[in-house]
C-alpha atoms as a PDB file:
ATOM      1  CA  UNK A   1     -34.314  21.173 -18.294  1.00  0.00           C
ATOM      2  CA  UNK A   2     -37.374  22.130 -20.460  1.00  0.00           C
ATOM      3  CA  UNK A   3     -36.545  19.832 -23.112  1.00  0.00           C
ATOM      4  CA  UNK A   4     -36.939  16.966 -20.376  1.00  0.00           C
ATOM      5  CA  UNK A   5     -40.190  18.364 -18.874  1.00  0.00           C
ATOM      6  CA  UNK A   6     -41.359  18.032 -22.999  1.00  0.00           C
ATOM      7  CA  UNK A   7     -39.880  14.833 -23.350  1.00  0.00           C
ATOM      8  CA  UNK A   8     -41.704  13.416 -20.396  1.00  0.00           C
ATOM      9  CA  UNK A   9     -44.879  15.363 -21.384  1.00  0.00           C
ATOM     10  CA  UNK A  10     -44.719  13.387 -25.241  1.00  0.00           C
ATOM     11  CA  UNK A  11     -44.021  10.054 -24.029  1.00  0.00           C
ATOM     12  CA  UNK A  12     -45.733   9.994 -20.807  1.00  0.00           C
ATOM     13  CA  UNK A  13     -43.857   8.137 -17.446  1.00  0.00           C
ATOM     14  CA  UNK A  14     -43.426   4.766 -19.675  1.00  0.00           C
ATOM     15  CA  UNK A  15     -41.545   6.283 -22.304  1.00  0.00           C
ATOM     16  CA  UNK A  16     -39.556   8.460 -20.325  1.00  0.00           C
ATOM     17  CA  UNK A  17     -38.235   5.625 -18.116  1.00  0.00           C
ATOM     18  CA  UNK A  18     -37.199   3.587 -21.204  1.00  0.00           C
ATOM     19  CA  UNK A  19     -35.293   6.580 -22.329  1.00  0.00           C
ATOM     20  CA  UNK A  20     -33.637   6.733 -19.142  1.00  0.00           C
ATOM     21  CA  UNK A  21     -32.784   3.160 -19.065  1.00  0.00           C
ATOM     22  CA  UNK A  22     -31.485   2.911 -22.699  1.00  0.00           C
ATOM     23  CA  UNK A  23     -29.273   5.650 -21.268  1.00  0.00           C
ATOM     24  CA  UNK A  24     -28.314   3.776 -18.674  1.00  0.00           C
ATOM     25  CA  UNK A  25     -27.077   0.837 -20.778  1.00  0.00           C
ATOM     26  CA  UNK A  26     -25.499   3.059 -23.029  1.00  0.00           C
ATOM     27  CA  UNK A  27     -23.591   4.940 -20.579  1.00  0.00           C
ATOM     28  CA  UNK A  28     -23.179   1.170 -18.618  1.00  0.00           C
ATOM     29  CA  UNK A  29     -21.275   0.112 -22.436  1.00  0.00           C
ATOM     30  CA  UNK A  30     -18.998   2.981 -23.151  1.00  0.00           C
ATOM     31  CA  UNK A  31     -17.802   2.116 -19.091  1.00  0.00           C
ATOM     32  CA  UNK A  32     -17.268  -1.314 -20.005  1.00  0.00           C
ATOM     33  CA  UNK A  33     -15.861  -0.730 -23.801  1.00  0.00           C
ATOM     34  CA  UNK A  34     -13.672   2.028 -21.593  1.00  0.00           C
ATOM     35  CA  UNK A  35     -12.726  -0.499 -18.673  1.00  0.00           C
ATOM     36  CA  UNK A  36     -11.591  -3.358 -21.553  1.00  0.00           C
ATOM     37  CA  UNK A  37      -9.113  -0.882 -23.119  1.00  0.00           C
ATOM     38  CA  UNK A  38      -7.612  -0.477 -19.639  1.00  0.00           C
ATOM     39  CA  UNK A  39      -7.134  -4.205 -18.996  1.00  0.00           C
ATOM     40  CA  UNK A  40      -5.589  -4.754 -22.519  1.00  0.00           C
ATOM     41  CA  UNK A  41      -2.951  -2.139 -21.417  1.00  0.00           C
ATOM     42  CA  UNK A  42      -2.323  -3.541 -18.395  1.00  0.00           C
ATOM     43  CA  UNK A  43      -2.181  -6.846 -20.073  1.00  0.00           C
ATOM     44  CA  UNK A  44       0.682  -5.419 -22.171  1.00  0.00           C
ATOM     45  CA  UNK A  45       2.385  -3.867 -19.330  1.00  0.00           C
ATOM     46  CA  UNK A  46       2.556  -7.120 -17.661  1.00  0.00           C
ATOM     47  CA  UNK A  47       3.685  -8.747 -20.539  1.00  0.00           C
ATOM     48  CA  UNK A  48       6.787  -6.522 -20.505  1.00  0.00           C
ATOM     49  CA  UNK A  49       6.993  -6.811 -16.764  1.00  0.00           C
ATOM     50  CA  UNK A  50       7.450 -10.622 -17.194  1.00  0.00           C
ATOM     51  CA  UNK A  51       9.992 -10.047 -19.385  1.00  0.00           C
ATOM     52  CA  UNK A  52      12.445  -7.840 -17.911  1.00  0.00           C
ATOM     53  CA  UNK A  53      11.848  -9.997 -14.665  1.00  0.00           C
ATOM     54  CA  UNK A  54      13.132 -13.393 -16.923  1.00  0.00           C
ATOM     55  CA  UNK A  55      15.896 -11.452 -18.273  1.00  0.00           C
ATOM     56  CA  UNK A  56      16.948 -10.005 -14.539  1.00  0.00           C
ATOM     57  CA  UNK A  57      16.283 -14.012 -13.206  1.00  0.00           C
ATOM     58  CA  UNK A  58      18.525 -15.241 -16.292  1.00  0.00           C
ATOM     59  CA  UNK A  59      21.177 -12.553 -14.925  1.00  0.00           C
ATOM     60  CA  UNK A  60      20.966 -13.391 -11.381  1.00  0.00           C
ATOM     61  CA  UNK A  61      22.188 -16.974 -12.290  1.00  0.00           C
ATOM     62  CA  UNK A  62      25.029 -16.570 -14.360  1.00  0.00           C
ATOM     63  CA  UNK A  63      25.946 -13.895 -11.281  1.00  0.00           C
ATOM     64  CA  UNK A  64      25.564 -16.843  -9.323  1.00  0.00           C
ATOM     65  CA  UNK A  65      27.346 -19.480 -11.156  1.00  0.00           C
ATOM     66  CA  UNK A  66      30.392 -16.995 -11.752  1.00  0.00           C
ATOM     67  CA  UNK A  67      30.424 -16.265  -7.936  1.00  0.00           C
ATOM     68  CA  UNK A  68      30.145 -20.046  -7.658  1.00  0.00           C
ATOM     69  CA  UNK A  69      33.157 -20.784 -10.163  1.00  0.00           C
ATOM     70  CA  UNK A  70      35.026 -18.391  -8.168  1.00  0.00           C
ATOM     71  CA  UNK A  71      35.004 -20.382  -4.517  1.00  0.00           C
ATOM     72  CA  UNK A  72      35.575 -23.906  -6.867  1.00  0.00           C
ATOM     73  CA  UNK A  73      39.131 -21.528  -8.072  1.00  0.00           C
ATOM     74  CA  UNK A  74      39.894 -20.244  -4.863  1.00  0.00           C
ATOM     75  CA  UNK A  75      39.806 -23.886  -2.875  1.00  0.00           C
ATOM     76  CA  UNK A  76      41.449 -25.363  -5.335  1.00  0.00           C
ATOM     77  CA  UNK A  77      44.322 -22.436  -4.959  1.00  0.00           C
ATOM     78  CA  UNK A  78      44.182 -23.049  -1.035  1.00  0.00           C
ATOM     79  CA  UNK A  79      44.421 -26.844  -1.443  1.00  0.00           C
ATOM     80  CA  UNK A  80      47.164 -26.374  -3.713  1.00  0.00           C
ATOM     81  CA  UNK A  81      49.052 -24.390  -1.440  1.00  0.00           C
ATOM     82  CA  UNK A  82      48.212 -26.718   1.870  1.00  0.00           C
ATOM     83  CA  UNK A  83      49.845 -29.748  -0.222  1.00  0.00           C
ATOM     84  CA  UNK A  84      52.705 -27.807  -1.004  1.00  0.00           C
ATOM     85  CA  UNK A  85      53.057 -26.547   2.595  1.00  0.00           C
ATOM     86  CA  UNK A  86      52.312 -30.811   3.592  1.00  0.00           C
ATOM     87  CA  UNK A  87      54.974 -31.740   1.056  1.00  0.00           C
ATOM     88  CA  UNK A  88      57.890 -29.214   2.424  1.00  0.00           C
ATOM     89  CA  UNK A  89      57.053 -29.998   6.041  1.00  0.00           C
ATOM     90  CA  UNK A  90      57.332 -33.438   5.228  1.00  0.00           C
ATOM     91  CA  UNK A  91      60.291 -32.716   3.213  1.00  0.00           C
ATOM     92  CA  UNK A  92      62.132 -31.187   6.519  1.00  0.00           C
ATOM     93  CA  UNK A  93      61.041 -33.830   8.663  1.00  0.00           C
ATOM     94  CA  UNK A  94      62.774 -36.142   7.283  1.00  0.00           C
ATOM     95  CA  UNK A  95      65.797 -34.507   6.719  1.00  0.00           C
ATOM     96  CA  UNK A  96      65.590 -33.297   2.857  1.00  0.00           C
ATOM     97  CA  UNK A  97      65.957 -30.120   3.611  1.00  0.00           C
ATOM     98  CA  UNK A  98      67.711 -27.370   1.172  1.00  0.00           C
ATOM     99  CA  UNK A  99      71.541 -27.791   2.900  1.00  0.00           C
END
Protein backbone atom coordinates (compact mmCIF):
# COMPACT_ATOMS: atom_id res chain seq x y z
CA UNK A 1 0.00 0.00 0.00
CA UNK A 2 3.04 2.32 0.58
CA UNK A 3 4.40 1.79 -2.72
CA UNK A 4 1.00 3.36 -4.08
CA UNK A 5 0.95 6.28 -1.57
CA UNK A 6 4.83 6.88 -3.32
CA UNK A 7 3.63 6.31 -6.61
CA UNK A 8 0.91 8.87 -6.30
CA UNK A 9 3.27 11.20 -4.34
CA UNK A 10 6.00 11.03 -7.71
CA UNK A 11 3.54 11.47 -10.32
CA UNK A 12 1.03 13.59 -8.72
CA UNK A 13 -3.12 12.81 -9.37
CA UNK A 14 -2.43 13.02 -13.37
CA UNK A 15 0.03 10.43 -13.47
CA UNK A 16 -1.46 8.22 -11.11
CA UNK A 17 -4.79 8.08 -13.00
CA UNK A 18 -2.99 7.21 -16.28
CA UNK A 19 -1.37 4.40 -14.45
CA UNK A 20 -4.59 3.25 -13.34
CA UNK A 21 -6.14 3.45 -16.67
CA UNK A 22 -3.28 1.76 -18.63
CA UNK A 23 -4.12 -0.90 -16.04
CA UNK A 24 -7.36 -0.91 -16.84
CA UNK A 25 -6.83 -1.57 -20.57
CA UNK A 26 -4.38 -4.02 -19.82
CA UNK A 27 -6.38 -5.99 -17.52
CA UNK A 28 -9.60 -5.05 -20.16
CA UNK A 29 -7.00 -7.12 -23.04
CA UNK A 30 -5.88 -10.18 -21.23
CA UNK A 31 -10.14 -10.49 -20.58
CA UNK A 32 -10.68 -10.17 -24.12
CA UNK A 33 -7.39 -12.22 -25.43
CA UNK A 34 -8.93 -14.75 -22.50
CA UNK A 35 -12.69 -14.52 -23.75
CA UNK A 36 -11.40 -15.22 -27.70
CA UNK A 37 -9.71 -18.49 -26.62
CA UNK A 38 -13.06 -19.52 -25.14
CA UNK A 39 -15.10 -18.84 -28.29
CA UNK A 40 -12.50 -20.67 -30.53
CA UNK A 41 -13.19 -23.74 -28.27
CA UNK A 42 -16.57 -23.51 -28.41
CA UNK A 43 -16.28 -22.97 -32.07
CA UNK A 44 -14.57 -26.39 -32.22
CA UNK A 45 -16.99 -28.02 -30.02
CA UNK A 46 -19.70 -27.04 -32.27
CA UNK A 47 -17.97 -28.07 -35.12
CA UNK A 48 -17.96 -31.63 -33.74
CA UNK A 49 -21.48 -31.20 -32.51
CA UNK A 50 -22.57 -30.64 -36.17
CA UNK A 51 -21.01 -33.53 -37.05
CA UNK A 52 -22.15 -36.26 -34.97
CA UNK A 53 -25.70 -34.62 -35.45
CA UNK A 54 -25.20 -35.22 -39.65
CA UNK A 55 -23.96 -38.58 -39.02
CA UNK A 56 -27.06 -39.44 -36.42
CA UNK A 57 -29.54 -37.50 -39.31
CA UNK A 58 -27.74 -39.74 -42.11
CA UNK A 59 -28.65 -42.80 -39.69
CA UNK A 60 -32.10 -41.85 -38.94
CA UNK A 61 -32.86 -42.15 -42.75
CA UNK A 62 -31.54 -45.26 -43.80
CA UNK A 63 -33.58 -46.43 -40.34
CA UNK A 64 -36.31 -44.96 -42.09
CA UNK A 65 -36.04 -46.18 -45.54
CA UNK A 66 -35.35 -49.85 -44.18
CA UNK A 67 -38.54 -49.53 -41.97
CA UNK A 68 -40.07 -48.17 -45.17
CA UNK A 69 -38.82 -51.19 -47.45
CA UNK A 70 -40.21 -53.34 -44.88
CA UNK A 71 -44.21 -52.23 -45.15
CA UNK A 72 -43.50 -52.14 -49.37
CA UNK A 73 -42.42 -56.35 -48.45
CA UNK A 74 -45.04 -56.97 -46.14
CA UNK A 75 -48.12 -55.58 -48.56
CA UNK A 76 -46.83 -57.09 -51.20
CA UNK A 77 -46.82 -60.57 -49.01
CA UNK A 78 -50.54 -59.70 -47.93
CA UNK A 79 -51.59 -58.93 -51.52
CA UNK A 80 -50.04 -61.99 -52.58
CA UNK A 81 -51.84 -64.01 -50.25
CA UNK A 82 -55.45 -62.08 -50.81
CA UNK A 83 -55.05 -63.09 -54.69
CA UNK A 84 -54.35 -66.46 -53.85
CA UNK A 85 -57.23 -66.62 -51.32
CA UNK A 86 -59.47 -64.58 -54.57
CA UNK A 87 -58.17 -67.22 -56.96
CA UNK A 88 -59.21 -70.49 -54.73
CA UNK A 89 -62.54 -68.95 -53.78
CA UNK A 90 -63.11 -68.38 -57.23
CA UNK A 91 -61.76 -71.68 -58.00
CA UNK A 92 -64.64 -73.37 -55.66
CA UNK A 93 -67.25 -71.29 -56.92
CA UNK A 94 -67.26 -72.49 -59.88
CA UNK A 95 -66.90 -75.90 -59.26
CA UNK A 96 -62.94 -76.60 -59.72
CA UNK A 97 -62.56 -77.73 -56.65
CA UNK A 98 -59.81 -80.51 -55.55
CA UNK A 99 -62.45 -83.78 -55.98
Amino acid sequence: MTELADLYLQLGSAGFICILFGFTIYNLISINRDQSEDLEELKQSVHKMESVLDSLMQINVKLIDRHNRGDEKREEFWREISDDLSFIKAKLSNGGGIR
